[in-house]
N, C-alpha and C. Protein backbone atom coordinates (compact mmCIF):
# COMPACT_ATOMS: atom_id res chain seq x y z
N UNK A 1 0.82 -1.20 0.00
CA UNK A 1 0.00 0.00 0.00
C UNK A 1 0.87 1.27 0.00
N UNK A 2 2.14 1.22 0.54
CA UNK A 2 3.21 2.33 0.47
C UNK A 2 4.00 2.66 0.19
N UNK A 3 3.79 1.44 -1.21
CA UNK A 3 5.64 1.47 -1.91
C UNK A 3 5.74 2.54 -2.52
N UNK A 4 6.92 2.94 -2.42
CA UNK A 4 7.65 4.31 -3.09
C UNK A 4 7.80 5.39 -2.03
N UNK A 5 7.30 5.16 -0.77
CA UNK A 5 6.72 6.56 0.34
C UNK A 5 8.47 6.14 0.90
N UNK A 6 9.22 6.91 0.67
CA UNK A 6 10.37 6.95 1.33
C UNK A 6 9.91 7.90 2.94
N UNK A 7 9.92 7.04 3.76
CA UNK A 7 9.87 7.45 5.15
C UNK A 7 10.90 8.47 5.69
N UNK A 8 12.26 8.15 5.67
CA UNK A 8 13.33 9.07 5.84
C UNK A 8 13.21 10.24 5.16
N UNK A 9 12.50 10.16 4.24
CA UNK A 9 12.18 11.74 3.29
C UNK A 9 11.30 12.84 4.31
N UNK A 10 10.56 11.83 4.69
CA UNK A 10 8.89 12.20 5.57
C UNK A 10 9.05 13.91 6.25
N UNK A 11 10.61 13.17 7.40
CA UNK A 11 11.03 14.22 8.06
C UNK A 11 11.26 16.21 7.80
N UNK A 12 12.36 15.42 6.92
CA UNK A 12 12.44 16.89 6.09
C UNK A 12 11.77 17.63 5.12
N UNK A 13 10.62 16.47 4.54
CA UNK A 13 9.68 17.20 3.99
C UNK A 13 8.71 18.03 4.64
N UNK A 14 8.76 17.65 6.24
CA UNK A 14 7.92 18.40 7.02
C UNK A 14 8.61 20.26 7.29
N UNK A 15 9.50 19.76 7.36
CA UNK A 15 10.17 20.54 7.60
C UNK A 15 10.43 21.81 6.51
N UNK A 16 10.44 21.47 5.52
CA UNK A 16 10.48 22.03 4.06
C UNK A 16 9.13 22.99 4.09
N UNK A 17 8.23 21.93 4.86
CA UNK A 17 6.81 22.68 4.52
C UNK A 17 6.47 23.86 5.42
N UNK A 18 7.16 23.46 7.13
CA UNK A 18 6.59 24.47 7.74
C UNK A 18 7.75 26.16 7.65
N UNK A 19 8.69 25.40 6.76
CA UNK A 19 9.71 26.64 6.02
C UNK A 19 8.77 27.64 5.09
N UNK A 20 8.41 26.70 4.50
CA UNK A 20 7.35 27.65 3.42
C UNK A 20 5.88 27.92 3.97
N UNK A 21 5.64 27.75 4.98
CA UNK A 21 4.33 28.25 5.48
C UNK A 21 4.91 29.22 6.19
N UNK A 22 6.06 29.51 6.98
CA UNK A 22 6.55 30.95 7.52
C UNK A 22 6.58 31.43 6.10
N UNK A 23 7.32 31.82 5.15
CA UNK A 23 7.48 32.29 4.08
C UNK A 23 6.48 33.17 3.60
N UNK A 24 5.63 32.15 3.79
CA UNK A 24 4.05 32.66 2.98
C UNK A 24 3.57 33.34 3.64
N UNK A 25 3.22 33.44 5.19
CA UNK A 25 2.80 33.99 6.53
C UNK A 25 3.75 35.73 6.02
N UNK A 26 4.90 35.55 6.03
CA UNK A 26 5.43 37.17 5.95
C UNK A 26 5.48 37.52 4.41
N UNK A 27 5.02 36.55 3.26
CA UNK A 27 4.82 37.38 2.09
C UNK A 27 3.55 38.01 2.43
N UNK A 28 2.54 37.16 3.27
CA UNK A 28 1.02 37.58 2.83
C UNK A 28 1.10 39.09 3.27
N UNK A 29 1.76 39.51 4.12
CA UNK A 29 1.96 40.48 5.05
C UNK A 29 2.03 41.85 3.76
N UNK A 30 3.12 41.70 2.71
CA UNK A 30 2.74 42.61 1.56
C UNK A 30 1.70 42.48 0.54
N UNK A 31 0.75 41.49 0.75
CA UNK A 31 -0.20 41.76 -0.11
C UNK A 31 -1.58 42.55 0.89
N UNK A 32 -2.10 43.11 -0.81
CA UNK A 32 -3.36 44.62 -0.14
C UNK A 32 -4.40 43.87 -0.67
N UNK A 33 -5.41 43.80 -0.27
CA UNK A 33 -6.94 43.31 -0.57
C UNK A 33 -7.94 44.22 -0.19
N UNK A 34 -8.86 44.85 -1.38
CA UNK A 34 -9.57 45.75 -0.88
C UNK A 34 -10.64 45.47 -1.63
N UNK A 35 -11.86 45.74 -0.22
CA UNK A 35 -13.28 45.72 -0.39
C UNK A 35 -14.24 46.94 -0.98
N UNK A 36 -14.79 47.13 -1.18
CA UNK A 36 -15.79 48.58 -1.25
C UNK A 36 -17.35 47.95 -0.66
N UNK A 37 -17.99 49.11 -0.23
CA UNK A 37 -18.98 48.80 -0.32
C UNK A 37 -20.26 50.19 -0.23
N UNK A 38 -21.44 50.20 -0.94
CA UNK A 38 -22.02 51.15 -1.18
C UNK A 38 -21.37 51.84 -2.20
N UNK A 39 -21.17 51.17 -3.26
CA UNK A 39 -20.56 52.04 -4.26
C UNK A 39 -19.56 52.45 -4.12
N UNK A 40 -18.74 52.19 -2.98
CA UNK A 40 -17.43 53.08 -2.67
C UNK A 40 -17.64 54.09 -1.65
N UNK A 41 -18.61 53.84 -0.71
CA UNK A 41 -18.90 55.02 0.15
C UNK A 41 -18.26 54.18 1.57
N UNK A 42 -17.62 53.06 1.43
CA UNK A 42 -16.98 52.44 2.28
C UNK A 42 -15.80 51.64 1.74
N UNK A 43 -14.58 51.61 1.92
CA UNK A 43 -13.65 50.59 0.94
C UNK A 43 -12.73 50.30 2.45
N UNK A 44 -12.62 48.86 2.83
CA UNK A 44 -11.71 48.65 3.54
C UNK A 44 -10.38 47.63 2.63
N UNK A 45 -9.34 47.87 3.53
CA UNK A 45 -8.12 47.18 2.65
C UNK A 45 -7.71 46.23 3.91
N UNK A 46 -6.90 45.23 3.52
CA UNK A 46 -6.55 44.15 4.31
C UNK A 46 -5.41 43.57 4.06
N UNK A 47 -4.03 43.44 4.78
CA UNK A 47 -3.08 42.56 4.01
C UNK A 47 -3.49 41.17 3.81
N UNK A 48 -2.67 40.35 3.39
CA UNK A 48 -2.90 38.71 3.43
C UNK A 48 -2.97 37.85 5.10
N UNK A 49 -2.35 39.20 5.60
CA UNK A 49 -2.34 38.23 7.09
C UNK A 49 -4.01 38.31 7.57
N UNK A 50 -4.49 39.55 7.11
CA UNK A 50 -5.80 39.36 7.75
C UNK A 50 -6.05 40.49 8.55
N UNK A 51 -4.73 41.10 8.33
CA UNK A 51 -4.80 42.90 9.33
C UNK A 51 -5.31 43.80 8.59
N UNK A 52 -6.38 44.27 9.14
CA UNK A 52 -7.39 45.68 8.34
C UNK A 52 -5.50 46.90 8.44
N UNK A 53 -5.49 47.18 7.29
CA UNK A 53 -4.58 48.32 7.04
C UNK A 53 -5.01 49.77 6.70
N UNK A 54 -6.63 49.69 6.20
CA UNK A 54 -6.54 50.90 5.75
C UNK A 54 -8.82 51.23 5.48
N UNK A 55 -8.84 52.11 6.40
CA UNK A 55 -10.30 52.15 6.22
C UNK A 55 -10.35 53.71 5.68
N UNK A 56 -11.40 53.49 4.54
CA UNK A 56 -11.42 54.85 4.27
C UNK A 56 -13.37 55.23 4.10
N UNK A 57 -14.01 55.97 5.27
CA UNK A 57 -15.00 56.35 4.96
C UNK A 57 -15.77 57.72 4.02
N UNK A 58 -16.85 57.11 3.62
CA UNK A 58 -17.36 58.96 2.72
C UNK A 58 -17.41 59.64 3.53
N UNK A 59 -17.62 60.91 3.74
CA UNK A 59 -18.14 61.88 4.79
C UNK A 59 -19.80 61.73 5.09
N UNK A 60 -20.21 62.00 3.78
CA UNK A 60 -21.69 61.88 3.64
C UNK A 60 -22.32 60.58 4.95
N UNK A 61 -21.46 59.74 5.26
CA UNK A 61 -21.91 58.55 6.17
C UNK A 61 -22.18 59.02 7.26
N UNK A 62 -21.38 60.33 7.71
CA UNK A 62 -21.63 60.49 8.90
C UNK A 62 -22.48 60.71 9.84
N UNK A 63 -23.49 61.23 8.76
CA UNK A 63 -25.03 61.32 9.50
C UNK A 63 -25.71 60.24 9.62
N UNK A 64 -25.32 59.34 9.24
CA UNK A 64 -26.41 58.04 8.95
C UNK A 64 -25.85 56.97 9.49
N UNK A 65 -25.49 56.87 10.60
CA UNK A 65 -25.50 55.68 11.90
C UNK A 65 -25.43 54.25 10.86
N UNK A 66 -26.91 53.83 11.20
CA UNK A 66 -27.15 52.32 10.53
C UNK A 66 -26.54 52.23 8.86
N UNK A 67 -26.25 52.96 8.61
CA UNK A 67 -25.77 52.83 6.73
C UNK A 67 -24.80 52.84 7.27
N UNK A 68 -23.94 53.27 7.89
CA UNK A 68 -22.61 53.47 8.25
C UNK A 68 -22.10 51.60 8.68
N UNK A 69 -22.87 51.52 9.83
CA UNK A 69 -22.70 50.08 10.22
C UNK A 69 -22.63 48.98 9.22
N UNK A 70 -23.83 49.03 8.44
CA UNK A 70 -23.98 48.20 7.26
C UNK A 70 -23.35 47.73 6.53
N UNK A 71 -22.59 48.98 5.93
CA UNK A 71 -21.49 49.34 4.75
C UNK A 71 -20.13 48.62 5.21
N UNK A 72 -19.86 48.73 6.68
CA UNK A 72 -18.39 48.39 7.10
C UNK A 72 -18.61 47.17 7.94
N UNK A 73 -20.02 46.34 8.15
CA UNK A 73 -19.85 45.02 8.07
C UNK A 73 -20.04 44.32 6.50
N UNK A 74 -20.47 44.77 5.73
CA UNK A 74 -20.18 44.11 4.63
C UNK A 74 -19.19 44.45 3.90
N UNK A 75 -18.23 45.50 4.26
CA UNK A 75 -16.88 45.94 3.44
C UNK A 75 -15.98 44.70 4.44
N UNK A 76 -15.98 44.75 5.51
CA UNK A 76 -15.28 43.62 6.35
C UNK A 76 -15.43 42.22 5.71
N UNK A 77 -16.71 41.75 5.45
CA UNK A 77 -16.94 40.38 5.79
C UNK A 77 -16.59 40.08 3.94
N UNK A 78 -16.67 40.86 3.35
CA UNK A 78 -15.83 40.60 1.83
C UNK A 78 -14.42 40.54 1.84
N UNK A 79 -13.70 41.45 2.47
CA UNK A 79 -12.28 41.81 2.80
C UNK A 79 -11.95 40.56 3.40
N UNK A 80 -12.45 40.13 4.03
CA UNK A 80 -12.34 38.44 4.87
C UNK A 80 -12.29 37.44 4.27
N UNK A 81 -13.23 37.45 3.48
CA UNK A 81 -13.29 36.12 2.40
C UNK A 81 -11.93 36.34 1.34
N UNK A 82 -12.25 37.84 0.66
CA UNK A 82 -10.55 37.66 0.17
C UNK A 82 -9.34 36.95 0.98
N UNK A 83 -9.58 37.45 1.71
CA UNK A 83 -8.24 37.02 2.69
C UNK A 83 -7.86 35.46 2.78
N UNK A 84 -9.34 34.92 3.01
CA UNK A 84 -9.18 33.43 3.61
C UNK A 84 -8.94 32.57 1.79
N UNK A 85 -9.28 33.45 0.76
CA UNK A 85 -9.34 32.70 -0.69
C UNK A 85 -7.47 32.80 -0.96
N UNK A 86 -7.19 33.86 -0.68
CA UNK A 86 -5.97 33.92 -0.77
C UNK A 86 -5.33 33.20 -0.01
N UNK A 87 -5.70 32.81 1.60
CA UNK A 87 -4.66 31.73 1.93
C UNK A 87 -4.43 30.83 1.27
N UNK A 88 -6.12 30.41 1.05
CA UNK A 88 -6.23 28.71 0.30
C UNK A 88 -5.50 28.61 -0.81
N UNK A 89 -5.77 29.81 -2.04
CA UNK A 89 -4.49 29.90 -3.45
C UNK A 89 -3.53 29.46 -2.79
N UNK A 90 -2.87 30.43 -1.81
CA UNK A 90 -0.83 30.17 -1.33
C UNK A 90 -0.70 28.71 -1.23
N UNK A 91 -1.63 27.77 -0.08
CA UNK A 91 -1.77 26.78 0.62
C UNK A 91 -1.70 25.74 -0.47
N UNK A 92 -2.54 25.98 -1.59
CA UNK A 92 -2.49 24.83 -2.79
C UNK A 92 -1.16 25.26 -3.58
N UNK A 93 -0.80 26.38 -3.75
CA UNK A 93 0.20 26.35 -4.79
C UNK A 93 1.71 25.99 -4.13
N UNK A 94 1.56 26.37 -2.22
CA UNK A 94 2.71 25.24 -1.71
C UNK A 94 2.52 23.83 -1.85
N UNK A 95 1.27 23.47 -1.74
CA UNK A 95 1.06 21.80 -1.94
C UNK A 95 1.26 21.34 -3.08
N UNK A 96 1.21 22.10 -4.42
CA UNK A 96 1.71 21.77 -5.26
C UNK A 96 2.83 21.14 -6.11
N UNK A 97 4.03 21.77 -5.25
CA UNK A 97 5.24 21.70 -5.51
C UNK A 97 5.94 20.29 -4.56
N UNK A 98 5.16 20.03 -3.82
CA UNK A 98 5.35 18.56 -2.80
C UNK A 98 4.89 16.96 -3.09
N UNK A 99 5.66 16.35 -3.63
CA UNK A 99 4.97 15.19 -3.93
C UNK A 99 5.60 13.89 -2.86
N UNK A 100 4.81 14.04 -2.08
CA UNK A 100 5.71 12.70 -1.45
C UNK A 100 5.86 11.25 -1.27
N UNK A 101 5.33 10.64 -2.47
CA UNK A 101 5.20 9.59 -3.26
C UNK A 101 6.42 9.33 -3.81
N UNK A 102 7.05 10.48 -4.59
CA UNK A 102 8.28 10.32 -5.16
C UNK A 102 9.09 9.78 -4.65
N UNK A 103 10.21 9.47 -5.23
CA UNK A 103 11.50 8.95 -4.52
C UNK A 103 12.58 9.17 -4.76
């Protein structure tokens, strides 16, 4: 059932991997992901780590409480999903490069 799985490989392939999951952890750090919402009367930005970097509201919001709220839970909860789509891209395109079947 496991021929070809070189075991002694096992080790350092782990190791290989959690090399490139730091890697990826401080590239994500320069990537920008940005949401809008209301047409642009709300746009939040996000690096890859998942840290809000940059909120920019309209003025016009300021009178309006509940639109205000609205706008910057759904500028968030988009900005989020980018975020988490982009791990998963990094996550497959490190798994990609790993075959540990080989020998």
């Amino acid at each position: 059932m496991f021929e070809g799985l070189d075991l002694g490989n096992m080790g350092k392939m782990m190791e290989q991997m959690q090399e490139k999951a730091k890697e990826l952890q401080e590239q994500a750090k320069n990537v920008e992901l940005t949401a809008k919402a209301g047409g642009g009367l709300v746009e939040v930005k996000a690096n890859g780590a998942g840290e809000i970097i940059d909120l920019n509201i309209d003025e016009s919001l300021m009178e309006d409480k509940e639109a205000l709220q609205i706008l910057l839970m759904s500028a968030i909860n988009d900005v989020n999903r980018m975020v988490e789509d982009n791990k998963k891209s990094q996550a497959m395109g490190m798994m990609g490069g790993m075959n540990p079947f080989s020998s």
